[in-house]
PDB file of N, CA and C in Angstrom:
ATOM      1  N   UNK A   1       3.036  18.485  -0.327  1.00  0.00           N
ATOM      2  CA  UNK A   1       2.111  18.140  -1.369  1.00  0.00           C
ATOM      3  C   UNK A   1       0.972  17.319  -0.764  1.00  0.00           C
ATOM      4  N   UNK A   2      -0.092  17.585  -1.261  1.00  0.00           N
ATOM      5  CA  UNK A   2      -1.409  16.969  -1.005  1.00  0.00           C
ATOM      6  C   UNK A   2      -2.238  15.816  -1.587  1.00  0.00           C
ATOM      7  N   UNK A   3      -2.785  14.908  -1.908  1.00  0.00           N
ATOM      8  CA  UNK A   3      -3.666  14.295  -2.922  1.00  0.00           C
ATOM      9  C   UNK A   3      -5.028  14.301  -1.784  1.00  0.00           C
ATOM     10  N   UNK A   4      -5.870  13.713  -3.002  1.00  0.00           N
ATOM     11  CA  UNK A   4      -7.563  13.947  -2.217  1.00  0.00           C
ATOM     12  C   UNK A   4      -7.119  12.753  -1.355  1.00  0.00           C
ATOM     13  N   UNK A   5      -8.611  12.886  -0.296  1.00  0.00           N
ATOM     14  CA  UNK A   5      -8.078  11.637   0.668  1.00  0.00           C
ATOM     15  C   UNK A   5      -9.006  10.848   0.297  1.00  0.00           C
ATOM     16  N   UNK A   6      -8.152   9.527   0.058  1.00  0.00           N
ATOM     17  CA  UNK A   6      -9.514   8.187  -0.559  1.00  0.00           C
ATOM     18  C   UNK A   6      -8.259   6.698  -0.323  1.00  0.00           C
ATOM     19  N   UNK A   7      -8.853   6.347   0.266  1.00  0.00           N
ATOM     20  CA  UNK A   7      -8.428   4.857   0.245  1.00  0.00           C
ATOM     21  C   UNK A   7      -9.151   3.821  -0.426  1.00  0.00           C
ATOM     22  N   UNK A   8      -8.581   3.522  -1.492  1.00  0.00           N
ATOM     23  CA  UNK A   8      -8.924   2.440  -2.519  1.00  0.00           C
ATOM     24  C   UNK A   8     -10.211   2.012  -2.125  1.00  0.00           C
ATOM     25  N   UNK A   9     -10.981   1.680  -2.771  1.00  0.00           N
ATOM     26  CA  UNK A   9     -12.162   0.510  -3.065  1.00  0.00           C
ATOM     27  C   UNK A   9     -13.270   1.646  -2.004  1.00  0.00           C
ATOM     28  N   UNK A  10     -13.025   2.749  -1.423  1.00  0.00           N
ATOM     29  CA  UNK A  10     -13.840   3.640  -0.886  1.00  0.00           C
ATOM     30  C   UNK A  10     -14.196   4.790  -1.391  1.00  0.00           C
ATOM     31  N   UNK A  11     -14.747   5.543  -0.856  1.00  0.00           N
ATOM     32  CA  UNK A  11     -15.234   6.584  -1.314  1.00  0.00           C
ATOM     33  C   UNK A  11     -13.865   7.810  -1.196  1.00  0.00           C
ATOM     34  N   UNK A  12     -14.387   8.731  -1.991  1.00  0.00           N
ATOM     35  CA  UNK A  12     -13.684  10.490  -1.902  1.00  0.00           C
ATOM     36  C   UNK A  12     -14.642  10.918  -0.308  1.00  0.00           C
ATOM     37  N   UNK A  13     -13.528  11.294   0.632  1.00  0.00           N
ATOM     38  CA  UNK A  13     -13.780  11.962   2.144  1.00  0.00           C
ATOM     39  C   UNK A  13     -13.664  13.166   1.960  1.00  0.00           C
ATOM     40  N   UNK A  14     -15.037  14.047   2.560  1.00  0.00           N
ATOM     41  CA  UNK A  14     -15.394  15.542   3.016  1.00  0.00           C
ATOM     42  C   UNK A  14     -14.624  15.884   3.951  1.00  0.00           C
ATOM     43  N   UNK A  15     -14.472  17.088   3.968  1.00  0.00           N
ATOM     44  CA  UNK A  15     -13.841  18.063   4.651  1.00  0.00           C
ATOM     45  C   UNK A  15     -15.079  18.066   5.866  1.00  0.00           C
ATOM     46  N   UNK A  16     -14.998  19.161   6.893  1.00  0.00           N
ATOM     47  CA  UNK A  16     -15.655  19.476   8.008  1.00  0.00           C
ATOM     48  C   UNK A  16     -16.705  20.959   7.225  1.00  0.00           C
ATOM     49  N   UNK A  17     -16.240  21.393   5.979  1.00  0.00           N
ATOM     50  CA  UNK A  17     -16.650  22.257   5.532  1.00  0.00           C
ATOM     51  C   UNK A  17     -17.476  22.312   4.675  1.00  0.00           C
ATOM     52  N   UNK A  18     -17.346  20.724   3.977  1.00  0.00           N
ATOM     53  CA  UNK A  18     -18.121  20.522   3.047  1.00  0.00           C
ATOM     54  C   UNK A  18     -17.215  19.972   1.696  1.00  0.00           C
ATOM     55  N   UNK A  19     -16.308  20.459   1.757  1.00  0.00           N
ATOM     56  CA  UNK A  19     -15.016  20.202   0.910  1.00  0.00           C
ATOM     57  C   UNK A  19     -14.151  18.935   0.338  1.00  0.00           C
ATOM     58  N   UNK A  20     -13.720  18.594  -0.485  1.00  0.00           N
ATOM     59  CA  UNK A  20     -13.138  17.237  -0.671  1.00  0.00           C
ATOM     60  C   UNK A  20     -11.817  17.585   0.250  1.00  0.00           C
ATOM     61  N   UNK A  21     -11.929  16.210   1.493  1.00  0.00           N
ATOM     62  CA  UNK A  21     -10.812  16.448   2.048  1.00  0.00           C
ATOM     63  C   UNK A  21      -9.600  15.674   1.632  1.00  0.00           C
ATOM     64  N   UNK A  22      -8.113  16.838   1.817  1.00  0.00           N
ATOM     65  CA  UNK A  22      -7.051  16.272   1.539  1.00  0.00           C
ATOM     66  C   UNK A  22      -5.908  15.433   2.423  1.00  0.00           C
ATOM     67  N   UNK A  23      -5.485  14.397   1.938  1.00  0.00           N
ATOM     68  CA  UNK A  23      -4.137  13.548   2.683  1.00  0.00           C
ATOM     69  C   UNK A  23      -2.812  14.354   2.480  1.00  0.00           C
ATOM     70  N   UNK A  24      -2.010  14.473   3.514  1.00  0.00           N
ATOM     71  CA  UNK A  24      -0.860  14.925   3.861  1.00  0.00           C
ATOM     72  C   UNK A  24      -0.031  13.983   4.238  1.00  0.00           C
ATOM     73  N   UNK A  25       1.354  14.218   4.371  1.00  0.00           N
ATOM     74  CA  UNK A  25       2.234  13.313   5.081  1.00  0.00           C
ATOM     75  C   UNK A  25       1.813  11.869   5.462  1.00  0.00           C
ATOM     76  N   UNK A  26       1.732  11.082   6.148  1.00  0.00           N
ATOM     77  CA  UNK A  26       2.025   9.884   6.865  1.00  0.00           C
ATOM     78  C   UNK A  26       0.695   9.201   6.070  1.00  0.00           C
ATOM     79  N   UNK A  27      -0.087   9.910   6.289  1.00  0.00           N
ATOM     80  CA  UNK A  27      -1.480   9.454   5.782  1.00  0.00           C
ATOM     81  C   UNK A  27      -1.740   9.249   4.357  1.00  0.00           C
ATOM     82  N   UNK A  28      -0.789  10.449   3.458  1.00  0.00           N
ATOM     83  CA  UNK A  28      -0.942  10.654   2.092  1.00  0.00           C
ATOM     84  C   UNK A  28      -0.160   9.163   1.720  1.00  0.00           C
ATOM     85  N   UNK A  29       1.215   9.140   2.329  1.00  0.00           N
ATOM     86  CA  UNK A  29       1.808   7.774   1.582  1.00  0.00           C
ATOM     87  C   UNK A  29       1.512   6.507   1.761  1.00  0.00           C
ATOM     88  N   UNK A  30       0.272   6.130   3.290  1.00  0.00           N
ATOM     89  CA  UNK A  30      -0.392   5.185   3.680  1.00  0.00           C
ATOM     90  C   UNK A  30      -1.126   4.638   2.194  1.00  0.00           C
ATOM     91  N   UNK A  31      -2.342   6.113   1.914  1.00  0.00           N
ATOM     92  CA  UNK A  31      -2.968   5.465   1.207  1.00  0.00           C
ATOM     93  C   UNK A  31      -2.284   5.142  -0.496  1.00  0.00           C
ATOM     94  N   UNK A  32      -1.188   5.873  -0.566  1.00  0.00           N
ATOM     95  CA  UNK A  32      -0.630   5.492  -1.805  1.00  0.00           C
ATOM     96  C   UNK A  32       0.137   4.206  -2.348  1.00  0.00           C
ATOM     97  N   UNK A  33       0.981   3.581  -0.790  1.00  0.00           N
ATOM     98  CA  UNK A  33       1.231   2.082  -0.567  1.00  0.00           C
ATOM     99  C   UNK A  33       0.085   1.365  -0.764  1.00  0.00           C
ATOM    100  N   UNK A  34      -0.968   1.176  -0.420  1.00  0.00           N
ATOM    101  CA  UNK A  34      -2.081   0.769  -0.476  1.00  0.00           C
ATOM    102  C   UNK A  34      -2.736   0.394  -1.619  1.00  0.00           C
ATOM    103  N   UNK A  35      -2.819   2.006  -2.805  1.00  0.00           N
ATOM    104  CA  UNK A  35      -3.065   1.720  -3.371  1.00  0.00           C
ATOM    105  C   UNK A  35      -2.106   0.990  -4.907  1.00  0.00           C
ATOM    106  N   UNK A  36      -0.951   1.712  -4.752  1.00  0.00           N
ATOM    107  CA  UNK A  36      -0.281   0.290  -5.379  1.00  0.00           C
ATOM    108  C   UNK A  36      -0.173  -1.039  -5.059  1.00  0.00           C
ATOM    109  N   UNK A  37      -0.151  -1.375  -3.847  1.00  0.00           N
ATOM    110  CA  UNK A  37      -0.155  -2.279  -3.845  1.00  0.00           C
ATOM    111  C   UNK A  37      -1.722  -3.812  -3.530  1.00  0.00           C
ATOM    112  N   UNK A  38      -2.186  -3.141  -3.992  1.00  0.00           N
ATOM    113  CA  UNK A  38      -4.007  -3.475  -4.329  1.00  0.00           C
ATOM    114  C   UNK A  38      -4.362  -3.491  -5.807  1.00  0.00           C
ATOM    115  N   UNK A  39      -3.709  -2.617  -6.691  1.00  0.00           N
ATOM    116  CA  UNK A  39      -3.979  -2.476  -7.880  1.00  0.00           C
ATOM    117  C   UNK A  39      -2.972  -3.489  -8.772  1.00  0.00           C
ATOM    118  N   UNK A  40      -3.671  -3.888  -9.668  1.00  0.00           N
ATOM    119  CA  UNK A  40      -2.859  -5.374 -10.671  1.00  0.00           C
ATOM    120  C   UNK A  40      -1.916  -4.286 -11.700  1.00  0.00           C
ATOM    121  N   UNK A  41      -1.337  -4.741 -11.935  1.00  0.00           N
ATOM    122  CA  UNK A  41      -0.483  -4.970 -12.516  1.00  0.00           C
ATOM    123  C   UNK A  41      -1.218  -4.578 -14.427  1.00  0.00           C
ATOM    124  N   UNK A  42      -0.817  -3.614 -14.912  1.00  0.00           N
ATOM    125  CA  UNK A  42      -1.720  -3.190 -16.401  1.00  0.00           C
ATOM    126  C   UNK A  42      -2.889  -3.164 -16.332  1.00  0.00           C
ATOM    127  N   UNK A  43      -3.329  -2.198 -14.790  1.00  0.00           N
ATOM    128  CA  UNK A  43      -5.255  -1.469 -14.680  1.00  0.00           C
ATOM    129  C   UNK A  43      -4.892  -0.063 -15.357  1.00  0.00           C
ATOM    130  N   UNK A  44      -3.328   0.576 -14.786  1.00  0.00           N
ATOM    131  CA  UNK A  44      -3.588   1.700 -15.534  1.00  0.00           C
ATOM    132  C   UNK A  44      -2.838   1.888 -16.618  1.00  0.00           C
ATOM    133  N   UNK A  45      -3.778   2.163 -17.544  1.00  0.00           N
ATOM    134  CA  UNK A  45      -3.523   2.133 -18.779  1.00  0.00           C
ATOM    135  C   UNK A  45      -2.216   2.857 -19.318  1.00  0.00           C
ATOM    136  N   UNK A  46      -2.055   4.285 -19.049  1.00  0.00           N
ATOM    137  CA  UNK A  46      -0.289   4.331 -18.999  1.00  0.00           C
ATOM    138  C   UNK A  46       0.694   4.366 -18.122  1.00  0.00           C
ATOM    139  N   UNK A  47       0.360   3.420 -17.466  1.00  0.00           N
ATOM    140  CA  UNK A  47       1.622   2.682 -16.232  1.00  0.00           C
ATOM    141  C   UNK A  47       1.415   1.198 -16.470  1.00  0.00           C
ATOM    142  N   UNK A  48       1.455   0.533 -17.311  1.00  0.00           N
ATOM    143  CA  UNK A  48       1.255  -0.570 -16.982  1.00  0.00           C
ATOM    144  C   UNK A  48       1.822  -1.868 -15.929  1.00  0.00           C
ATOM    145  N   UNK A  49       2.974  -1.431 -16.009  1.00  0.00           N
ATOM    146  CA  UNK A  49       3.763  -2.059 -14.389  1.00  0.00           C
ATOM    147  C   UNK A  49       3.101  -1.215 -13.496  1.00  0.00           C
ATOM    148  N   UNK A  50       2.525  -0.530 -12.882  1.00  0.00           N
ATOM    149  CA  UNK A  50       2.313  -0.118 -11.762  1.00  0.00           C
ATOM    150  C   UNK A  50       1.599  -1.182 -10.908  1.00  0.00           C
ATOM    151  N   UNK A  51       1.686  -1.588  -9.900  1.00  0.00           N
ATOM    152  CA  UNK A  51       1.088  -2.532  -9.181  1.00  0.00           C
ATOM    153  C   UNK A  51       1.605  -3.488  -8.584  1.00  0.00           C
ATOM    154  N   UNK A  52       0.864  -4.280  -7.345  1.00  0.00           N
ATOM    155  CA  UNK A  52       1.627  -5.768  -6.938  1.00  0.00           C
ATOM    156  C   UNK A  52       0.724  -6.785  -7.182  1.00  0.00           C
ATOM    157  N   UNK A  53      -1.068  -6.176  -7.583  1.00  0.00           N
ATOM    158  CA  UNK A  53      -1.902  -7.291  -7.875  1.00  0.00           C
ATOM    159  C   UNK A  53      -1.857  -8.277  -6.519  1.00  0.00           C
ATOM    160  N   UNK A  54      -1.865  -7.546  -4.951  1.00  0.00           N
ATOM    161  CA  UNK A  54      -2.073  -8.594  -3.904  1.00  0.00           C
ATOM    162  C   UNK A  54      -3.632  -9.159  -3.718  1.00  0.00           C
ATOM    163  N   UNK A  55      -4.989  -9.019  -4.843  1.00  0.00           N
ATOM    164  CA  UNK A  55      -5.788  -9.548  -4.732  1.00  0.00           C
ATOM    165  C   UNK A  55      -5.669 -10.651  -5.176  1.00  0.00           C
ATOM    166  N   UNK A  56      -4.787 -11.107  -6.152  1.00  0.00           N
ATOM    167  CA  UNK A  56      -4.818 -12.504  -6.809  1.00  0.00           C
ATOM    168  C   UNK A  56      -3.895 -13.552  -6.028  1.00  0.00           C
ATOM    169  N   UNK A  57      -3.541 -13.231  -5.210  1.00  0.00           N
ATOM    170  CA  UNK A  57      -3.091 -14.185  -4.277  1.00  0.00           C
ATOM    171  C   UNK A  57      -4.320 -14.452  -3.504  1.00  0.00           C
ATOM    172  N   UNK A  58      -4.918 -14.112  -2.676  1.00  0.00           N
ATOM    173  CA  UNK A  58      -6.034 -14.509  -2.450  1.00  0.00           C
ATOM    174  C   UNK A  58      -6.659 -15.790  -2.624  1.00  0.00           C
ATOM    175  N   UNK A  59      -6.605 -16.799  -1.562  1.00  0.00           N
ATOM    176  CA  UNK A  59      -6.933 -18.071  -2.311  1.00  0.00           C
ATOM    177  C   UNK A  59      -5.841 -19.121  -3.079  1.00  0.00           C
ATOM    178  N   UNK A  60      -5.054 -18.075  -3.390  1.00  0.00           N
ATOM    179  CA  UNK A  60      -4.084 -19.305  -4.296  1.00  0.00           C
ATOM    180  C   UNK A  60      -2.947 -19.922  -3.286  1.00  0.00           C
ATOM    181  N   UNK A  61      -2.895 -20.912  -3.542  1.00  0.00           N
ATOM    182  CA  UNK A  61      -1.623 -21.454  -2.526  1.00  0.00           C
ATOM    183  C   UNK A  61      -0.391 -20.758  -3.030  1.00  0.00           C
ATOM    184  N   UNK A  62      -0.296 -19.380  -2.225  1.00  0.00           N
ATOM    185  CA  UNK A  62       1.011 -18.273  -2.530  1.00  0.00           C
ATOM    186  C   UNK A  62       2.313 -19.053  -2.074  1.00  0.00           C
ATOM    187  N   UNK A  63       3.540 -18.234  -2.481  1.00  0.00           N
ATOM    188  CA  UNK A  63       4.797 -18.322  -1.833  1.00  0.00           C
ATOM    189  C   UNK A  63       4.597 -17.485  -1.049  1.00  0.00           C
ATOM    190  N   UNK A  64       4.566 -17.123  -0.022  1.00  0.00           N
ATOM    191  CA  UNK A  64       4.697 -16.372   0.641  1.00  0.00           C
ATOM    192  C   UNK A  64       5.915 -15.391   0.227  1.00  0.00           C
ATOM    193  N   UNK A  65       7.270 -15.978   0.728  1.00  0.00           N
ATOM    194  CA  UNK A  65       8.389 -15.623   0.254  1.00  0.00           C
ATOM    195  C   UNK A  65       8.103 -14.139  -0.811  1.00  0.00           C
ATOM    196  N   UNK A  66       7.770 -14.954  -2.006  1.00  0.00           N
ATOM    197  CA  UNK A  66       7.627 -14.458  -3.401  1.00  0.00           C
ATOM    198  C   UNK A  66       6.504 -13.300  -2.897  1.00  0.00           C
ATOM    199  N   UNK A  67       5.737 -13.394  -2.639  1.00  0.00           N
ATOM    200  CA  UNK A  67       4.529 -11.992  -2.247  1.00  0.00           C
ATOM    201  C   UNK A  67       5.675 -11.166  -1.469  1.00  0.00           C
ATOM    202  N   UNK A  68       6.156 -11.315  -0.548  1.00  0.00           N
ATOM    203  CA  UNK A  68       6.972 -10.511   0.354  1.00  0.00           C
ATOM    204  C   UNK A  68       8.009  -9.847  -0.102  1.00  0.00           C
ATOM    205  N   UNK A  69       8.417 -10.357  -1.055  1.00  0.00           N
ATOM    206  CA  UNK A  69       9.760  -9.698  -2.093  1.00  0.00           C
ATOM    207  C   UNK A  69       9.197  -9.133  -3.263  1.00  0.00           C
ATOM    208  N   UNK A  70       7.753  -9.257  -3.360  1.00  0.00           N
ATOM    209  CA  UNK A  70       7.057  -8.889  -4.695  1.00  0.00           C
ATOM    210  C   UNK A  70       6.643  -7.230  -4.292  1.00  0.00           C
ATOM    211  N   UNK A  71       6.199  -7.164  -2.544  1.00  0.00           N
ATOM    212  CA  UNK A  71       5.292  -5.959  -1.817  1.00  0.00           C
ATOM    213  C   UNK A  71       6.716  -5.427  -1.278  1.00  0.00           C
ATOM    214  N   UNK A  72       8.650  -5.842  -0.913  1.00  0.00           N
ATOM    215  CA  UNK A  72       8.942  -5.514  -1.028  1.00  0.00           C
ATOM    216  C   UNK A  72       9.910  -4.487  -2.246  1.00  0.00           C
ATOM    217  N   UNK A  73       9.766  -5.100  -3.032  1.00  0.00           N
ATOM    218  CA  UNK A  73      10.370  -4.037  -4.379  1.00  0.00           C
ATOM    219  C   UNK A  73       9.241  -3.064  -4.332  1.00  0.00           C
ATOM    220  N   UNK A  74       7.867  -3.426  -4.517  1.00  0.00           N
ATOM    221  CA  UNK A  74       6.806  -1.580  -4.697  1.00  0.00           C
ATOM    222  C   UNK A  74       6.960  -1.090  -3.910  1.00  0.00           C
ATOM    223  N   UNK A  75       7.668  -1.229  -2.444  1.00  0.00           N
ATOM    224  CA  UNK A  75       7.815  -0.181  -1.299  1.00  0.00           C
ATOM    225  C   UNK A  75       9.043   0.676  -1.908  1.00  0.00           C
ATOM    226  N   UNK A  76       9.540  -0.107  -2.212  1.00  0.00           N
ATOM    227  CA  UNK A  76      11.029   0.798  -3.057  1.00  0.00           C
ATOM    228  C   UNK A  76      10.455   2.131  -4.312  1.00  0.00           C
ATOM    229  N   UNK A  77       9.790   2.040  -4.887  1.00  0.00           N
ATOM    230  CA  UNK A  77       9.321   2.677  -5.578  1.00  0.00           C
ATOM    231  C   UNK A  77       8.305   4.077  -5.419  1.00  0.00           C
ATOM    232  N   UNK A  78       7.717   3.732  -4.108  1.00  0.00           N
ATOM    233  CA  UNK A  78       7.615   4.668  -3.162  1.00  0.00           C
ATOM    234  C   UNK A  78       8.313   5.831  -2.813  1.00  0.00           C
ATOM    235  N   UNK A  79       8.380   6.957  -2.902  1.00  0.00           N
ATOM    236  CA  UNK A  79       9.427   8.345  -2.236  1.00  0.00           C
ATOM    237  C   UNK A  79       8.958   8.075  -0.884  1.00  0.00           C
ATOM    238  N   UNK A  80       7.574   7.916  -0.545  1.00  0.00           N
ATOM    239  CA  UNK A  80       7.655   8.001   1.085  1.00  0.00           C
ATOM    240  C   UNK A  80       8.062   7.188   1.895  1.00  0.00           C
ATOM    241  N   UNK A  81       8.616   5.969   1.199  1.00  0.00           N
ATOM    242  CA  UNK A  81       9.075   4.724   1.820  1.00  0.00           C
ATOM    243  C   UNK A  81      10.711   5.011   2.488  1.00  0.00           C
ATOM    244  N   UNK A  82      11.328   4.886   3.296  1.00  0.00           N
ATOM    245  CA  UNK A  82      12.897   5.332   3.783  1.00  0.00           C
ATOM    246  C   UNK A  82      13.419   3.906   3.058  1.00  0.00           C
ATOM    247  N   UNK A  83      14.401   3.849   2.429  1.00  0.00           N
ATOM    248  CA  UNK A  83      15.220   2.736   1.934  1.00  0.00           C
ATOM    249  C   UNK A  83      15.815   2.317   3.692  1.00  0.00           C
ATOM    250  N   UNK A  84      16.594   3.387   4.266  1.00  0.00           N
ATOM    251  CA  UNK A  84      17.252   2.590   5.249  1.00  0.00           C
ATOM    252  C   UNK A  84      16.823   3.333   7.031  1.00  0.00           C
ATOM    253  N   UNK A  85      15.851   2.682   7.725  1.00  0.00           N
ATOM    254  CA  UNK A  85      16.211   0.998   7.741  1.00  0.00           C
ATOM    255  C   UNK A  85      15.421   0.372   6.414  1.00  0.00           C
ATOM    256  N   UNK A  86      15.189  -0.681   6.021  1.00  0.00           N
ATOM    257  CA  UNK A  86      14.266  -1.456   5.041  1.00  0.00           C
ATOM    258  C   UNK A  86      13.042  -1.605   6.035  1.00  0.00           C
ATOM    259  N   UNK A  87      12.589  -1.608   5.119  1.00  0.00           N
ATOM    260  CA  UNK A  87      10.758  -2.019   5.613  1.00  0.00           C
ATOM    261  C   UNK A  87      10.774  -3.118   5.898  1.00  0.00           C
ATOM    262  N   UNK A  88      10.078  -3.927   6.815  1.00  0.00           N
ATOM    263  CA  UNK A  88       9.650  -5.231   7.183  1.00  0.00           C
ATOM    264  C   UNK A  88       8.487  -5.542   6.445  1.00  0.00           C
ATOM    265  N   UNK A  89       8.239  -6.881   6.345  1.00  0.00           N
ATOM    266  CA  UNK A  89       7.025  -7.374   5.900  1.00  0.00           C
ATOM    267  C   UNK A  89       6.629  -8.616   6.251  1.00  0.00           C
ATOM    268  N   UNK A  90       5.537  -8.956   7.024  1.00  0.00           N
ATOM    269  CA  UNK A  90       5.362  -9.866   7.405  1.00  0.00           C
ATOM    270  C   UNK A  90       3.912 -10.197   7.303  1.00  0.00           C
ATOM    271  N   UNK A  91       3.333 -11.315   6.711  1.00  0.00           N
ATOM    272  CA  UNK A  91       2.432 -12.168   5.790  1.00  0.00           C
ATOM    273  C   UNK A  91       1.778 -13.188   6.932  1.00  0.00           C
ATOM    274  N   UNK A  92       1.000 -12.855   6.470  1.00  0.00           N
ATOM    275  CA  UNK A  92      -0.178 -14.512   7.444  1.00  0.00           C
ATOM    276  C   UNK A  92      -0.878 -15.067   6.210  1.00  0.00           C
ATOM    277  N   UNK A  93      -1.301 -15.875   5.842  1.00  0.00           N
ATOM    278  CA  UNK A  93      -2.138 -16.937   5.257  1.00  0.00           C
ATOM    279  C   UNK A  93      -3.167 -17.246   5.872  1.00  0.00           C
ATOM    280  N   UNK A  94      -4.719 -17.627   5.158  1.00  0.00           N
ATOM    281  CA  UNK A  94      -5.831 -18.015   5.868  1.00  0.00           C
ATOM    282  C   UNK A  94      -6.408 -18.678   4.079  1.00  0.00           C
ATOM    283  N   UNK A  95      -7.211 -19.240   4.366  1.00  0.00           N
ATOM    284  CA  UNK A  95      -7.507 -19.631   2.962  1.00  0.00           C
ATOM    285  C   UNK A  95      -8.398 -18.495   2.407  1.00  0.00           C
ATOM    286  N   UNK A  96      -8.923 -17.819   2.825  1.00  0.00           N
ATOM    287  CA  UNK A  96      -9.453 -16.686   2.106  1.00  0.00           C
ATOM    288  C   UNK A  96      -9.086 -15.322   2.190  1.00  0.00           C
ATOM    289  N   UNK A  97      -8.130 -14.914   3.429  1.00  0.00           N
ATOM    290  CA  UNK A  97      -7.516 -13.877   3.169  1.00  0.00           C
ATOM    291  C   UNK A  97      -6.076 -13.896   3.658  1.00  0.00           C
ATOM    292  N   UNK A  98      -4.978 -13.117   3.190  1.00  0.00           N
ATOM    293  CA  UNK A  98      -4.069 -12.764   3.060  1.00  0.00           C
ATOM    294  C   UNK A  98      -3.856 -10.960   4.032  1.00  0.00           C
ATOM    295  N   UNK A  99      -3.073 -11.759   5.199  1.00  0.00           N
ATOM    296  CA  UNK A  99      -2.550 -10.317   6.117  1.00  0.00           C
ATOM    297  C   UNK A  99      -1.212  -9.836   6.019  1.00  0.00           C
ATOM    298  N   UNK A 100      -1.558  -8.703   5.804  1.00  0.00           N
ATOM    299  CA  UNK A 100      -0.277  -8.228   5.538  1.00  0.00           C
ATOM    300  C   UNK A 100       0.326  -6.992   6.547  1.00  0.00           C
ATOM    301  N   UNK A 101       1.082  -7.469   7.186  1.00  0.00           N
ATOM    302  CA  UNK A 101       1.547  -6.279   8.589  1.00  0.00           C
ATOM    303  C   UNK A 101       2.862  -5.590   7.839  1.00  0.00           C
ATOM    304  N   UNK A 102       3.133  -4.119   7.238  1.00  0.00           N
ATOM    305  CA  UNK A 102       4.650  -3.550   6.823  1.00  0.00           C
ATOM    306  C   UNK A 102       4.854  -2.898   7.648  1.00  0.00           C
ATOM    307  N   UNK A 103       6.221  -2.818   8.156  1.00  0.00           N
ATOM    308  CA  UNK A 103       6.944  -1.778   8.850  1.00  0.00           C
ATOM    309  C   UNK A 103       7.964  -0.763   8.402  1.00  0.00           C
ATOM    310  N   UNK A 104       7.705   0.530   8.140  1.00  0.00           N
ATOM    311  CA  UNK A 104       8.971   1.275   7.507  1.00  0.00           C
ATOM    312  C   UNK A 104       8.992   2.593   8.018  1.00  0.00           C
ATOM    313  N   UNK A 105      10.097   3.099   7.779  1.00  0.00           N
ATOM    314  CA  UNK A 105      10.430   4.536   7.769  1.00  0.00           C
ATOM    315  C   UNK A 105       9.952   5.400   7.120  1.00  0.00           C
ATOM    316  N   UNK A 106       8.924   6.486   7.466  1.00  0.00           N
ATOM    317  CA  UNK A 106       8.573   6.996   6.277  1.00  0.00           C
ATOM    318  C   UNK A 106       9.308   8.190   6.276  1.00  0.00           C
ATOM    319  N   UNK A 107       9.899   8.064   4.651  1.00  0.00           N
ATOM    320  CA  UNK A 107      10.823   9.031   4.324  1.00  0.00           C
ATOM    321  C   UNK A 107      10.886  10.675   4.820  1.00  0.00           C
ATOM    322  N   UNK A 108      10.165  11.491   4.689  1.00  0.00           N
ATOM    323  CA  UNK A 108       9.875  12.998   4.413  1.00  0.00           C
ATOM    324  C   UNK A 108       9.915  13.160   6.156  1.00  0.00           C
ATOM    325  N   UNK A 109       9.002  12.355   6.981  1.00  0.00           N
ATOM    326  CA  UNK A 109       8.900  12.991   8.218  1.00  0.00           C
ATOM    327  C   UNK A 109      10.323  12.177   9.108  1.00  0.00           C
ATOM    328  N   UNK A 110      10.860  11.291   8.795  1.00  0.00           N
ATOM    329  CA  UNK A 110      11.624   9.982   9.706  1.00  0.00           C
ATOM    330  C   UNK A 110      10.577   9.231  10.559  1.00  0.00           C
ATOM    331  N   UNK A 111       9.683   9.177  10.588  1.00  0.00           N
ATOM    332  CA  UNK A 111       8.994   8.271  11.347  1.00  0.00           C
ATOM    333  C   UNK A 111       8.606   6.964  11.441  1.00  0.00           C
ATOM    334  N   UNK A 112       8.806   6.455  12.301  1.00  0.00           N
ATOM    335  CA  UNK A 112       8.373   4.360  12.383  1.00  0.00           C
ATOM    336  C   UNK A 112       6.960   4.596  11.640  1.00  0.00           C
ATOM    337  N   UNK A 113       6.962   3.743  10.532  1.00  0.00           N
ATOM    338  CA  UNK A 113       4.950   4.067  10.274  1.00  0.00           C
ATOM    339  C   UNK A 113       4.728   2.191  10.456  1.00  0.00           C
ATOM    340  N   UNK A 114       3.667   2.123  10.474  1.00  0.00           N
ATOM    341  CA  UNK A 114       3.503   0.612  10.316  1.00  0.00           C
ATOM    342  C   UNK A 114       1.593   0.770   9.317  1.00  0.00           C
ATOM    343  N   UNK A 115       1.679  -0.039   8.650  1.00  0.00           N
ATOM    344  CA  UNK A 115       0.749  -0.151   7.752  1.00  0.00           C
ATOM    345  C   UNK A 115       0.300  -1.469   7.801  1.00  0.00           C
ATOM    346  N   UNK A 116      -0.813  -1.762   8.015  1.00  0.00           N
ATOM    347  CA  UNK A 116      -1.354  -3.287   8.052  1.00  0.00           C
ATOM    348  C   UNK A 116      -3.062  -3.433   7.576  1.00  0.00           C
ATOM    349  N   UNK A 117      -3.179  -4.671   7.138  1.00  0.00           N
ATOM    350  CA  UNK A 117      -4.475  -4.769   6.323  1.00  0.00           C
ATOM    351  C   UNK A 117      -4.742  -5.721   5.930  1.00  0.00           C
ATOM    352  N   UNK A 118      -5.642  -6.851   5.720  1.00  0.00           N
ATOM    353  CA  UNK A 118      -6.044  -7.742   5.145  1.00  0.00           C
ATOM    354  C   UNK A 118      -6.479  -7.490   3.554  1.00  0.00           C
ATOM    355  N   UNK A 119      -6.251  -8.820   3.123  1.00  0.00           N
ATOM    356  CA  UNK A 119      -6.520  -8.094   1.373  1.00  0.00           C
ATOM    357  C   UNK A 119      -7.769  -9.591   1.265  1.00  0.00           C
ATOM    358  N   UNK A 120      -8.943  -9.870   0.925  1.00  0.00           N
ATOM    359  CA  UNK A 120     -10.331 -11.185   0.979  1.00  0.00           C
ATOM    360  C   UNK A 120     -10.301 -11.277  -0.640  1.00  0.00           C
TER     361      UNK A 120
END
């Protein structure tokens, strides 16, 4: 299965043809971690749990802890995520942004994926 290829807060990516290009495998569930976990919590209107809302940490004196167990349960919710091994997650603090390095299995292919990103 396919979705268009777009990573949050960017644009829809062309094909070489001219075409809206599509995400596959490793890449497709990159940007879908991503985008749950970027999107708050009741943006979409019929999902309203969907989300981890990691922009509103941002700035706030987080638990860390609590973010890490918050970005681990939406990995669970994920199909492309492998339950076992568990995903890692590991958090940096800065006063204006929040890094976030995950490590997991992605389900469909078995592969180590690692996903990392700052959230400002």
């Amino acid at each position: 299965m396919s979705d268009l290829y777009h990573y949050i807060g960017g644009d829809l990516t062309t094909s070489p043809t001219g075409d809206l290009a599509l995400a596959s495998g490793i890449e497709r569930g990159k940007q879908r971690l991503l985008r749950r976990l970027l999107t708050n919590p009741g943006d979409y209107l019929f999902e309203p749990d969907y989300g981890a809302g990691l922009g509103r940490e941002v700035g706030a004196a987080s638990n860390l802890a609590r973010v890490a167990a918050t970005i681990r349960g939406q990995l669970a919710l994920e199909p492309c995520v492998a339950a076992n091994p568990p995903p890692t997650v590991e958090l940096h603090a800065e006063r204006d942004t929040l890094a976030v390095d995950i490590r997991y299995t992605d389900a469909p292919s078995g592969e180590p994926t690692t996903l990392s990103f700052d959230v400002s």
